[in-house]
N, C-alpha and C. Protein backbone atom coordinates (compact mmCIF):
# COMPACT_ATOMS: atom_id res chain seq x y z
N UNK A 1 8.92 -10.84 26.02
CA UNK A 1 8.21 -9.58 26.20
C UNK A 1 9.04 -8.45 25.60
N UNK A 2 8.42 -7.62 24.64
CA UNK A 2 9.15 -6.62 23.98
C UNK A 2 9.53 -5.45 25.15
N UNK A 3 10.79 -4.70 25.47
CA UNK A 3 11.08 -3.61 25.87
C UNK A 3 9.65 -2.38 25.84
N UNK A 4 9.34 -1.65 26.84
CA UNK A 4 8.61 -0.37 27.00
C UNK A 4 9.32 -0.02 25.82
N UNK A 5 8.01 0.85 25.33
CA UNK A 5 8.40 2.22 24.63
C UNK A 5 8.36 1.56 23.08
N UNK A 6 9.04 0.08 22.35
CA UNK A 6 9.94 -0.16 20.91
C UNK A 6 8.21 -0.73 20.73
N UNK A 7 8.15 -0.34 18.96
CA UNK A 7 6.90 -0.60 18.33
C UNK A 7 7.78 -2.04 17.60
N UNK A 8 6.88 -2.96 17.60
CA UNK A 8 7.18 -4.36 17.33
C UNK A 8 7.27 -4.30 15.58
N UNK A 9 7.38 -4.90 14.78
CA UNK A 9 7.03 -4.50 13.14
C UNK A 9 5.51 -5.35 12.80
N UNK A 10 5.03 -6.35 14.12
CA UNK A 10 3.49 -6.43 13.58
C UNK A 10 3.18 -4.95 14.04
N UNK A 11 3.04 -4.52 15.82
CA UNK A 11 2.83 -3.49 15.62
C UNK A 11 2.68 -2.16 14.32
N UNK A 12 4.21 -1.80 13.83
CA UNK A 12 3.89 -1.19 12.60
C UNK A 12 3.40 -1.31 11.61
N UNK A 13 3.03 -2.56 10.95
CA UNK A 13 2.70 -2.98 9.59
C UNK A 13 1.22 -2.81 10.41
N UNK A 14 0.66 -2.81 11.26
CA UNK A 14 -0.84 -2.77 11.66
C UNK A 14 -1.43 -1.06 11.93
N UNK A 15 -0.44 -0.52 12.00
CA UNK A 15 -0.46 0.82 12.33
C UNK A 15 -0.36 1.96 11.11
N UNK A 16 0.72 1.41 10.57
CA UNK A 16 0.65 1.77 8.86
C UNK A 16 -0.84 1.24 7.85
N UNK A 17 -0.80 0.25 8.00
CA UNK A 17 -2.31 -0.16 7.48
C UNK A 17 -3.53 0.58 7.63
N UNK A 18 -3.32 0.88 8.95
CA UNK A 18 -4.96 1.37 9.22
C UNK A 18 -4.96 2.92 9.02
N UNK A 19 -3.46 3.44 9.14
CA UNK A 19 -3.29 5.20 8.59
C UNK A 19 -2.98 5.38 7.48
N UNK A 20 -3.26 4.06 6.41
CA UNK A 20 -3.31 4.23 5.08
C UNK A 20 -4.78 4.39 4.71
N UNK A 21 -5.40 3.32 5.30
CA UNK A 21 -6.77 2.86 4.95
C UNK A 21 -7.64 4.08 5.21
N UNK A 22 -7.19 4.67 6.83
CA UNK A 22 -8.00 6.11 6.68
C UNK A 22 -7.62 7.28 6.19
N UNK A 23 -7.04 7.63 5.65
CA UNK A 23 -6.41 8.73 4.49
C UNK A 23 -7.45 8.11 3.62
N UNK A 24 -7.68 6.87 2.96
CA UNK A 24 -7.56 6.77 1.83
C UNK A 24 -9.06 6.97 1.36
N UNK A 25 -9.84 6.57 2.31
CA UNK A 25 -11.10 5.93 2.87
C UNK A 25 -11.44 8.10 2.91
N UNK A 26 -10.73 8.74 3.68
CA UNK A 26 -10.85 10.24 3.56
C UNK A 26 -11.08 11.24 2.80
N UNK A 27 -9.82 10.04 1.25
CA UNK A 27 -9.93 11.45 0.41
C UNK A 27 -10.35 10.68 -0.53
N UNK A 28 -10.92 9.39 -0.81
CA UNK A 28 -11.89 8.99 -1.21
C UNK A 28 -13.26 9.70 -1.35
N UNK A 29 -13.63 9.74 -0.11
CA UNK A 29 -14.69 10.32 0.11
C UNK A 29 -15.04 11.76 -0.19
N UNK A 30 -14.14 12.67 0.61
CA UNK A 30 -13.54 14.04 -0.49
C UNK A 30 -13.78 13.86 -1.84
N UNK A 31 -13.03 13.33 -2.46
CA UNK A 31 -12.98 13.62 -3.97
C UNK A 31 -14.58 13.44 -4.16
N UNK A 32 -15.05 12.36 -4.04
CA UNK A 32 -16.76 11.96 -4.26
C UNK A 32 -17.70 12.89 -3.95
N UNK A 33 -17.48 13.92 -2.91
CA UNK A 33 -18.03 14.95 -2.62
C UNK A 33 -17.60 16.44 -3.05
N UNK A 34 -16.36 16.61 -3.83
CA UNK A 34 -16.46 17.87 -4.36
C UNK A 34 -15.97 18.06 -5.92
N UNK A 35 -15.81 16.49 -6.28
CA UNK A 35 -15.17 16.60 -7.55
C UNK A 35 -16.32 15.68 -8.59
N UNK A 36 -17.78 15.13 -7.57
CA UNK A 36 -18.79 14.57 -8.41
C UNK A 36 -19.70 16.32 -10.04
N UNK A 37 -19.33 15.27 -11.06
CA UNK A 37 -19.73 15.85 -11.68
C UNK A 37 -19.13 17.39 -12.31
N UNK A 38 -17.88 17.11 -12.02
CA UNK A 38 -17.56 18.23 -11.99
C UNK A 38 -16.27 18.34 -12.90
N UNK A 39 -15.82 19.43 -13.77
CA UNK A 39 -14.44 18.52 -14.87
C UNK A 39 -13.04 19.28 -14.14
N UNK A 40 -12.17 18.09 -14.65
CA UNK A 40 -10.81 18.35 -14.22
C UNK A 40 -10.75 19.47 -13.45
N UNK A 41 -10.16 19.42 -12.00
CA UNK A 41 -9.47 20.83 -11.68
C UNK A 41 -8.02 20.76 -11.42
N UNK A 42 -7.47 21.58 -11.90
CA UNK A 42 -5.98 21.80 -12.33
C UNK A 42 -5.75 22.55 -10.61
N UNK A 43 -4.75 22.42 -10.71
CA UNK A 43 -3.72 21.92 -9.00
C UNK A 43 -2.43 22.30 -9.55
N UNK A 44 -1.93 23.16 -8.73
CA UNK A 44 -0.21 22.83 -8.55
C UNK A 44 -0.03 23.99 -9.80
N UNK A 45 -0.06 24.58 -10.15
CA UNK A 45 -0.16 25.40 -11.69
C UNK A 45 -0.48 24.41 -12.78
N UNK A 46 -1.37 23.83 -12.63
CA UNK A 46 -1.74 22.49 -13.72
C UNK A 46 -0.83 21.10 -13.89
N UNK A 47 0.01 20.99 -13.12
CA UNK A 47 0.83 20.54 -13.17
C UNK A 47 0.24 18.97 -12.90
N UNK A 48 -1.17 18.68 -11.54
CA UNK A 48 -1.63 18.01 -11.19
C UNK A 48 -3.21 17.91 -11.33
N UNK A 49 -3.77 17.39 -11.93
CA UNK A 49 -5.12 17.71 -12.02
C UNK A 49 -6.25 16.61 -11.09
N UNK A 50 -7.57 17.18 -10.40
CA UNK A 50 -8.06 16.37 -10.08
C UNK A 50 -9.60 15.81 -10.50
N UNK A 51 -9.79 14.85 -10.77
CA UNK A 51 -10.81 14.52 -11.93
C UNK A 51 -11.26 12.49 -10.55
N UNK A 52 -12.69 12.82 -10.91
CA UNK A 52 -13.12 11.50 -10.41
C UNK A 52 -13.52 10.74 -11.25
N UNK A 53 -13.16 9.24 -11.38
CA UNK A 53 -13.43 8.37 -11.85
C UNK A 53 -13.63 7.09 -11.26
N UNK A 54 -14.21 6.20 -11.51
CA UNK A 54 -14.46 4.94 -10.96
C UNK A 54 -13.88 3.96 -12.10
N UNK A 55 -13.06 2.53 -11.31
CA UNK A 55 -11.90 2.35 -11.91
C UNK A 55 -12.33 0.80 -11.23
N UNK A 56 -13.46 0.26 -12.69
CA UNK A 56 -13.84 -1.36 -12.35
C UNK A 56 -12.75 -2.45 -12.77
N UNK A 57 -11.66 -2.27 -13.42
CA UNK A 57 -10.43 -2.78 -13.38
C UNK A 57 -9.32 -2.67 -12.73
N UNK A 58 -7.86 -3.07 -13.20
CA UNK A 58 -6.87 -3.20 -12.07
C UNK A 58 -6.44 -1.79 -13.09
N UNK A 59 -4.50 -1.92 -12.46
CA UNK A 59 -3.71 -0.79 -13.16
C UNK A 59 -3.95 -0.66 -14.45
N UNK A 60 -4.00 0.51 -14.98
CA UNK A 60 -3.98 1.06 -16.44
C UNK A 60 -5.32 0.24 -17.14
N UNK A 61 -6.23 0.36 -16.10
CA UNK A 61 -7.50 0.11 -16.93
C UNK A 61 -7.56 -1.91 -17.69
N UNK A 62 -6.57 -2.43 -17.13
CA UNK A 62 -6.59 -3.85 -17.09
C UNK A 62 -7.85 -4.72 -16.66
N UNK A 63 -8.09 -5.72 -17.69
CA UNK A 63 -9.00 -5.81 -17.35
C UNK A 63 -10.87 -5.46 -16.65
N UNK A 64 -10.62 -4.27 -17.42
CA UNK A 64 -11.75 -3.44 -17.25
C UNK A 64 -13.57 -3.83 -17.48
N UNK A 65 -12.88 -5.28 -17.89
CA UNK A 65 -14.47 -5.73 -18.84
C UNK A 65 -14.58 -6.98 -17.48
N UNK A 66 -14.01 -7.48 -16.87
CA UNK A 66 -13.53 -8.50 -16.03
C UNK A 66 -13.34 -7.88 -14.36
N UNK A 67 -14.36 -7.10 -13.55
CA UNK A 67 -14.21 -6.44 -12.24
C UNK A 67 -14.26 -7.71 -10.92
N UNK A 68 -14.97 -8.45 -11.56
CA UNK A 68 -15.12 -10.17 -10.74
C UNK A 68 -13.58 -10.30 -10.83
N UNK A 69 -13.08 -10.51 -11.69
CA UNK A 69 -11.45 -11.47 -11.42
C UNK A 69 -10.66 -10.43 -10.77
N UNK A 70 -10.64 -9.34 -10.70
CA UNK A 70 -9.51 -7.87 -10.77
C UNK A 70 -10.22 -8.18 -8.74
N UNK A 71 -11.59 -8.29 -8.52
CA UNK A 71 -11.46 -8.06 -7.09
C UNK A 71 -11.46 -9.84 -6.26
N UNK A 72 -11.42 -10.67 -7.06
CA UNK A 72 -11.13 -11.53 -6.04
C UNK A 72 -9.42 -11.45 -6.19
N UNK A 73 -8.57 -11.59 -7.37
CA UNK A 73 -7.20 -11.17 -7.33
C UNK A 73 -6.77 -10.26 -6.31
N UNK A 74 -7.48 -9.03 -5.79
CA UNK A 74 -7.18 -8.26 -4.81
C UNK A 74 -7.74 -8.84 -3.20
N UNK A 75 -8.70 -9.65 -3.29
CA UNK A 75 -9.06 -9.99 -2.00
C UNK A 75 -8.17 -11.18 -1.37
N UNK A 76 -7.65 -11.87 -2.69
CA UNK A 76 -6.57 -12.85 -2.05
C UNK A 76 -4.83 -12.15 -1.71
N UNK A 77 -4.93 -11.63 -2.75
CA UNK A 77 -3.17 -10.41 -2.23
C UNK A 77 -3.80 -9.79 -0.75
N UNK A 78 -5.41 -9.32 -0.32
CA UNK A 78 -5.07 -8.79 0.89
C UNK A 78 -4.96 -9.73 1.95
N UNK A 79 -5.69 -10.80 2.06
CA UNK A 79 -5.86 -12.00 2.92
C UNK A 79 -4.36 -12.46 3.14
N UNK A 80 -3.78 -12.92 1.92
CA UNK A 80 -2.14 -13.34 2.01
C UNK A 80 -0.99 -12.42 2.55
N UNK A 81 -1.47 -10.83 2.89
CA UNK A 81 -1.00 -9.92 3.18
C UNK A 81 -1.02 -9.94 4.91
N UNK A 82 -2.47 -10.41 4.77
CA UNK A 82 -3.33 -10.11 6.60
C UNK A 82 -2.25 -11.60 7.51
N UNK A 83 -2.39 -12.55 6.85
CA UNK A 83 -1.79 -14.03 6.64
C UNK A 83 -0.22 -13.71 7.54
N UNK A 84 0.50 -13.28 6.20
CA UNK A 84 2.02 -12.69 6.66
C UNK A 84 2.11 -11.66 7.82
N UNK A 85 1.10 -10.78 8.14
CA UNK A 85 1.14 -9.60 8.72
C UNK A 85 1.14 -11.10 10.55
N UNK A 86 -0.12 -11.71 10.44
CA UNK A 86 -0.57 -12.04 11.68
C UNK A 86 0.52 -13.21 11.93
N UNK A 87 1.37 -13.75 11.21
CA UNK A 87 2.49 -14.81 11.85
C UNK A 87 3.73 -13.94 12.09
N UNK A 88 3.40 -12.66 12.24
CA UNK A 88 5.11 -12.57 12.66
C UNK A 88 5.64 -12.50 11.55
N UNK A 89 6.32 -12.57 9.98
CA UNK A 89 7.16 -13.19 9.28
C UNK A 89 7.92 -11.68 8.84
N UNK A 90 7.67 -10.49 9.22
CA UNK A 90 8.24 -9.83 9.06
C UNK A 90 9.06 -9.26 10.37
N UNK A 91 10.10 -9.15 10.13
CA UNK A 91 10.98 -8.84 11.37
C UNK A 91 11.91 -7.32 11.35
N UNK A 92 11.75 -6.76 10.14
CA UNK A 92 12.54 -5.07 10.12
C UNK A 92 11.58 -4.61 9.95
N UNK A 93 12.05 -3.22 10.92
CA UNK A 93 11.07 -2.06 10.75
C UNK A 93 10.74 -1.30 9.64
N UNK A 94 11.80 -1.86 8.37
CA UNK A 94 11.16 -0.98 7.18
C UNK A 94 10.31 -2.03 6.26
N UNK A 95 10.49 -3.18 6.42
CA UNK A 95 9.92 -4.48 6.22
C UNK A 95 8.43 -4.24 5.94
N UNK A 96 8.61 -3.79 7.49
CA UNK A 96 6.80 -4.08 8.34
C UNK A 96 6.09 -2.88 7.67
N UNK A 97 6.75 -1.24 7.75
CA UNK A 97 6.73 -0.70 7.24
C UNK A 97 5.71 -0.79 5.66
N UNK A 98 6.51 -0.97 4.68
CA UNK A 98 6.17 -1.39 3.61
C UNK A 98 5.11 -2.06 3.65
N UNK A 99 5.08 -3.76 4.58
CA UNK A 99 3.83 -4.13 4.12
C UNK A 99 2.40 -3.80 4.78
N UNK A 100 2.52 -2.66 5.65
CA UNK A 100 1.39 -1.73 5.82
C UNK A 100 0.78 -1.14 5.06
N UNK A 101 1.77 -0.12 5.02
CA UNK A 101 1.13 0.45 3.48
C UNK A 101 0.88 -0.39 2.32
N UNK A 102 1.24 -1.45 1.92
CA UNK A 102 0.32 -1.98 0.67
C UNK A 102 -0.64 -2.72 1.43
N UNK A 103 -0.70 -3.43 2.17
CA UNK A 103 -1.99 -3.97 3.50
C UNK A 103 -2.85 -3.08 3.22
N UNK A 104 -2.59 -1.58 3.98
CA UNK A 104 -3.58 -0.80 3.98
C UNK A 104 -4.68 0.01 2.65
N UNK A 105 -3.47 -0.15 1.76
CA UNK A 105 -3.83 0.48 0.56
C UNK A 105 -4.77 -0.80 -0.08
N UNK A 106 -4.32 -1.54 -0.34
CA UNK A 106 -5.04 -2.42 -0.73
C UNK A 106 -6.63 -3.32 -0.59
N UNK A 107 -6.45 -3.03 1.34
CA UNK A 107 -7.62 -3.12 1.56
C UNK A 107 -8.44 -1.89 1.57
N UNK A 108 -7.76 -0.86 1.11
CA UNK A 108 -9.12 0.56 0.64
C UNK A 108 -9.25 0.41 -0.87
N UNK A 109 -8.74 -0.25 -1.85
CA UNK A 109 -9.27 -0.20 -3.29
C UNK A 109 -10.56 -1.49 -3.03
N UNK A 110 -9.94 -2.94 -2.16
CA UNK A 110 -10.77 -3.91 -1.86
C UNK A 110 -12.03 -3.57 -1.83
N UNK A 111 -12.42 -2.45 -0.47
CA UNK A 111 -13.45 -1.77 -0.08
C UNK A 111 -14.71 -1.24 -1.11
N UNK A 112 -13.54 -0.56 -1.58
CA UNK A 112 -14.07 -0.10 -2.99
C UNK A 112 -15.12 -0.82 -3.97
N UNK A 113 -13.98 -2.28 -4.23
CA UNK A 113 -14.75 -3.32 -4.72
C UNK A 113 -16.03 -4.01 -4.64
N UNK A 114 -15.84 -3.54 -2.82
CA UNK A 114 -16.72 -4.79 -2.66
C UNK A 114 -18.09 -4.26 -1.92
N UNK A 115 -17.89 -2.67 -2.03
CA UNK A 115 -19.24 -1.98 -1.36
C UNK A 115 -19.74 -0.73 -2.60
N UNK A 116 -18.99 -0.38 -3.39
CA UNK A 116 -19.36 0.68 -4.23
C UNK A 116 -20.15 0.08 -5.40
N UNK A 117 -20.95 0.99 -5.94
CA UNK A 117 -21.94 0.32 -7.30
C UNK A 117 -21.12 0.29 -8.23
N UNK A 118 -21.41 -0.90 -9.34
CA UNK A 118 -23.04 -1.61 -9.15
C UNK A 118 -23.82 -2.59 -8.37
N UNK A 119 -22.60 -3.42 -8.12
CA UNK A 119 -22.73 -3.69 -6.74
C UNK A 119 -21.58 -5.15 -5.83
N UNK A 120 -21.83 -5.83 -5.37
CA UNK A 120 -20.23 -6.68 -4.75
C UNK A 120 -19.63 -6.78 -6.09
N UNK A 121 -18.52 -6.71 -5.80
CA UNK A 121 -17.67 -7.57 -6.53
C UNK A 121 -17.63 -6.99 -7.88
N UNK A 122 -18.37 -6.00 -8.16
CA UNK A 122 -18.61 -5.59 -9.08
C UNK A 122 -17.96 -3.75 -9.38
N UNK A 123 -17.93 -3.25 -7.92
CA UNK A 123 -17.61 -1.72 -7.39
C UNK A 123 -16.49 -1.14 -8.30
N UNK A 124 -16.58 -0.25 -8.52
CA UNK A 124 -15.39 0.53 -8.99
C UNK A 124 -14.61 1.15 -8.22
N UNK A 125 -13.07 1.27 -8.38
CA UNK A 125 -12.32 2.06 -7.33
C UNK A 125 -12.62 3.24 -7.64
N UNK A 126 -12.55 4.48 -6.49
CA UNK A 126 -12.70 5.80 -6.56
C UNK A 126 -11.17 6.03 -6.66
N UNK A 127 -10.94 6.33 -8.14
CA UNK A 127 -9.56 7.09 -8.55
C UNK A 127 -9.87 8.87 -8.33
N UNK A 128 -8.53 9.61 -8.12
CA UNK A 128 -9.27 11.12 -8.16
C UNK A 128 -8.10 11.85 -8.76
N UNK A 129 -6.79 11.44 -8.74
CA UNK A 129 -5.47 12.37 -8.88
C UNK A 129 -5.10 11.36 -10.09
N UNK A 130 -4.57 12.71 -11.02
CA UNK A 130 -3.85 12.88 -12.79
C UNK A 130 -2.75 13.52 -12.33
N UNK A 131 -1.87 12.46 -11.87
CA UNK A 131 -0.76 12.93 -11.65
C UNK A 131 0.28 13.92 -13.41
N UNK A 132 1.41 14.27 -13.35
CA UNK A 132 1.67 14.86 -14.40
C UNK A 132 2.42 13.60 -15.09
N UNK A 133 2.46 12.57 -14.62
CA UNK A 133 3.21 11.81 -15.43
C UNK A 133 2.02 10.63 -15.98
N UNK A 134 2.26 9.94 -17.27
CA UNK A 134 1.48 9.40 -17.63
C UNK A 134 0.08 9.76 -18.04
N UNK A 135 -1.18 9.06 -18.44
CA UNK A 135 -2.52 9.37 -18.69
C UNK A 135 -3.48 9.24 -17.48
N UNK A 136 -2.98 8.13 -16.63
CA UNK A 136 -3.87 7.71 -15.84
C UNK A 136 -4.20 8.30 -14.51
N UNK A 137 -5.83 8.13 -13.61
CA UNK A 137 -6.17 8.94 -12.94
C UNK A 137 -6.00 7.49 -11.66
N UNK A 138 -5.63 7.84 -10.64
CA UNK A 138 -5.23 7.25 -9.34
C UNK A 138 -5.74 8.04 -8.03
N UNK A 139 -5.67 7.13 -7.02
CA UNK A 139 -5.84 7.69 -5.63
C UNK A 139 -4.94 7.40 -4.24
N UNK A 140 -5.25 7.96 -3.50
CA UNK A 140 -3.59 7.64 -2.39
C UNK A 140 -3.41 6.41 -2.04
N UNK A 141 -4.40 5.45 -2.19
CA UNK A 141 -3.90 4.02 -1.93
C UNK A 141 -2.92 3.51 -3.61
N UNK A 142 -2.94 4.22 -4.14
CA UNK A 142 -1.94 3.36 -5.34
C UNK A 142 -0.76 4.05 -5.36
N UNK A 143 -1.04 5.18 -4.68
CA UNK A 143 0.38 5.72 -4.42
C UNK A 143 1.56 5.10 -3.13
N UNK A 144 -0.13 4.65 -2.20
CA UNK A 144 1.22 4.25 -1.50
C UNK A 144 0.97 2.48 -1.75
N UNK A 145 0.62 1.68 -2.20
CA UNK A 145 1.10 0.90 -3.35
C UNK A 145 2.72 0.93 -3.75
N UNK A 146 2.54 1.83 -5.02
CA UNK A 146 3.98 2.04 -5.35
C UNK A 146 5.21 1.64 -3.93
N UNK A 147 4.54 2.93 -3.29
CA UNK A 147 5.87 3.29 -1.99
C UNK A 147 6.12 1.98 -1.02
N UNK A 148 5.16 1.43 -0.95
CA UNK A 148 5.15 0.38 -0.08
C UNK A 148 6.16 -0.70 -0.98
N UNK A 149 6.05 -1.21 -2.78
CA UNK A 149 6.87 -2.19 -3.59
C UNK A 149 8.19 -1.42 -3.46
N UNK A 150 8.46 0.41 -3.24
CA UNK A 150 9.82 0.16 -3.40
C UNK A 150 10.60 0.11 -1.76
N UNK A 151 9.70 0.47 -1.12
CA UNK A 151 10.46 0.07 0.26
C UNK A 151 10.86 -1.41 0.62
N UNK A 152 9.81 -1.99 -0.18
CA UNK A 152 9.96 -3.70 -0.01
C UNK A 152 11.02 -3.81 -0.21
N UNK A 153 11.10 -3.36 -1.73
CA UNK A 153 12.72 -4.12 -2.37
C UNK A 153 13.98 -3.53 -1.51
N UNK A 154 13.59 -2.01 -1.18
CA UNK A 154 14.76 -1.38 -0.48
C UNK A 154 15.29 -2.62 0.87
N UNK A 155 13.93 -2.82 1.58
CA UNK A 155 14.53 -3.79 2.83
C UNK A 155 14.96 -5.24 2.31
N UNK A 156 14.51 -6.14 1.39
CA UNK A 156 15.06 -6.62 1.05
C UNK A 156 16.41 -6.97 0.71
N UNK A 157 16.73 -5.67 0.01
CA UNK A 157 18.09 -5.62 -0.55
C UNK A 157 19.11 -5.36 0.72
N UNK A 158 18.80 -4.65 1.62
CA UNK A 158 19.10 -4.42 3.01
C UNK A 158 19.32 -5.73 3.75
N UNK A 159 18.62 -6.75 3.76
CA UNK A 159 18.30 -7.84 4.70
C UNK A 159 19.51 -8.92 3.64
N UNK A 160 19.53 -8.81 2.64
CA UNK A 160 20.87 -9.67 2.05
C UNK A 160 22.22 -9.02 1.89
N UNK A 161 21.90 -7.98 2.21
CA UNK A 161 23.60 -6.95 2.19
C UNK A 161 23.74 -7.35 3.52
N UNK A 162 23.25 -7.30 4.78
CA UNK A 162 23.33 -7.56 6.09
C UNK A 162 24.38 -9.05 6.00
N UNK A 163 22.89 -10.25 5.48
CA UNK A 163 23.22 -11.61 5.61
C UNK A 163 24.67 -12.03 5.20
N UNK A 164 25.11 -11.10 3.97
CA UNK A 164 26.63 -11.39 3.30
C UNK A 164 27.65 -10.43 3.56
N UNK A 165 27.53 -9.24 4.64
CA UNK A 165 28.32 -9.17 5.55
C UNK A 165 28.81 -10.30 6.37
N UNK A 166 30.55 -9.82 5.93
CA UNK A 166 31.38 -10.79 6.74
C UNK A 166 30.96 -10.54 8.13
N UNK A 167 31.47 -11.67 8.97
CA UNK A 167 31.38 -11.25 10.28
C UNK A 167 32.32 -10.93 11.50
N UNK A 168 32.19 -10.35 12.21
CA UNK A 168 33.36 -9.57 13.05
C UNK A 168 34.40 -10.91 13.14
N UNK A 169 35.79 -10.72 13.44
CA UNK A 169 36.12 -11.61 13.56
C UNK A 169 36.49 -11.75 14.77
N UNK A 170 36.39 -13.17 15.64
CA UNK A 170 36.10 -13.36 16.87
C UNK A 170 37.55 -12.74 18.04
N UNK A 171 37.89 -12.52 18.77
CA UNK A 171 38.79 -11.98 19.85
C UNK A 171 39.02 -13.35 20.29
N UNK A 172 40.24 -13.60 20.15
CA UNK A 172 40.77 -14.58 20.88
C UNK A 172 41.15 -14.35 22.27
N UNK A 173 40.73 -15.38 23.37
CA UNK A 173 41.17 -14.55 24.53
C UNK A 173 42.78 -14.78 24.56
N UNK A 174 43.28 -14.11 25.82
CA UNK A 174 44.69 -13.45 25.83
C UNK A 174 45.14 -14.99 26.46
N UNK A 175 46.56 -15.57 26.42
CA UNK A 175 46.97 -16.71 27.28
C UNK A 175 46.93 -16.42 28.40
N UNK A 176 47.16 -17.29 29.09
CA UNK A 176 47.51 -17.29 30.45
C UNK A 176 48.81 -16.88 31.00
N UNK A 177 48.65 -16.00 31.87
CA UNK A 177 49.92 -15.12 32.00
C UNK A 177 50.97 -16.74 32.90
C-alpha cells in the first residue's frame, strides 16, 4: 500500500496524459473556431504565427499521401504506451512523467485520426502553431511530444548514472570490547 499523500508514477503518467489530452483536445478546438478560414495571425511580434491546418500525415508532412499507415502506426505507439503505462514498468517520477505526456499527446493527434474528416482513419491532425523555427505548422500535443522524448532520455540517463554509482561502502561493526 503506497504512503497517504505520494502520487504513484502510474498515478502520474495517467494524470499527465489526460492534462495533455485536454489542453490539447482545447486548443484544438480553439484554433478550429477562430482561426477557420482565416490567414496567418502573427503572435509574439511575429515571432509566432497562428495558421490552421489539417495534417493527414506524420512529422514534416511524411507520408502525406498514406493517412491509413501514419494512423494505425500511431494507434499501435498509443496501445504499446497504454500497455507499459497499465503494468507498472515505469518506476521514476520523471519516467512516468514523460510517458504521460507522449500517452497523452499522442492519443489527441490519434483522436484526430480517427474522428476528423474525411473520415476513420483517414482524419487529419488539427495543427495550429508556426513556431519561429523551421516551416512547419504544429499543435500542443507535438510539443509536448518533443518534451515528453527529452525527459525520457533525461530519466534514462538518470536511471544508469544511479545504477553505476558505486555503492556506499558497508560499516563494519565495531569488535567486541
Amino acid at each position: 500500500m503506497e504512503p497517504q499523500g505520494r502520487t504513484t508514477p502510474l498515478r502520474l503518467t495517467l494524470i499527465a496524459a489526460f492534462a495533455v489530452l485536454a489542453i490539447d483536445i482545447a486548443t484544438k478546438l480553439a484554433a478550429v473556431h477562430w482561426l477557420q478560414q482565416r490567414p496567418p495571425v502573427a503572435i509574439l511580434g511575429g515571432a509566432v504565427h497562428l495558421q490552421l491546418l489539417r495534417n493527414p500525415g506524420g512529422p514534416t508532412g511524411i507520408l502525406d499521401d498514406h493517412p491509413e499507415v501514419v494512423t494505425a502506426g500511431t494507434l499501435v505507439a498509443v496501445l504499446a504506451m497504454l500497455g507499459v503505462t497499465l503494468r507498472g514498468r515505469v518506476r521514476t517520477p520523471l519516467g512516468a512523467l514523460a510517458l504521460g505526456l507522449v500517452l497523452g499527446a499522442g492519443t489527441g493527434n490519434l483522436l484526430d485520426r480517427l474522428l476528423r474528416g474525411p473520415g476513420p482513419f483517414r482524419g487529419g491532425v488539427v495543427d495550429w502553431l508556426r513556431p519561429p523555427w523551421g516551416d512547419g505548422v504544429m499543435n500542443f500535443a507535438d510539443l509536448m511530444i518533443n518534451a515528453g522524448i527529452v525527459l525520457g532520455v533525461v530519466a534514462i540517463v538518470l536511471a544508469r548514472g544511479s545504477a553505476r554509482a558505486p555503492a556506499a561502502p558497508a560499516t563494519e561493526p565495531a569488535p567486541p570490547a
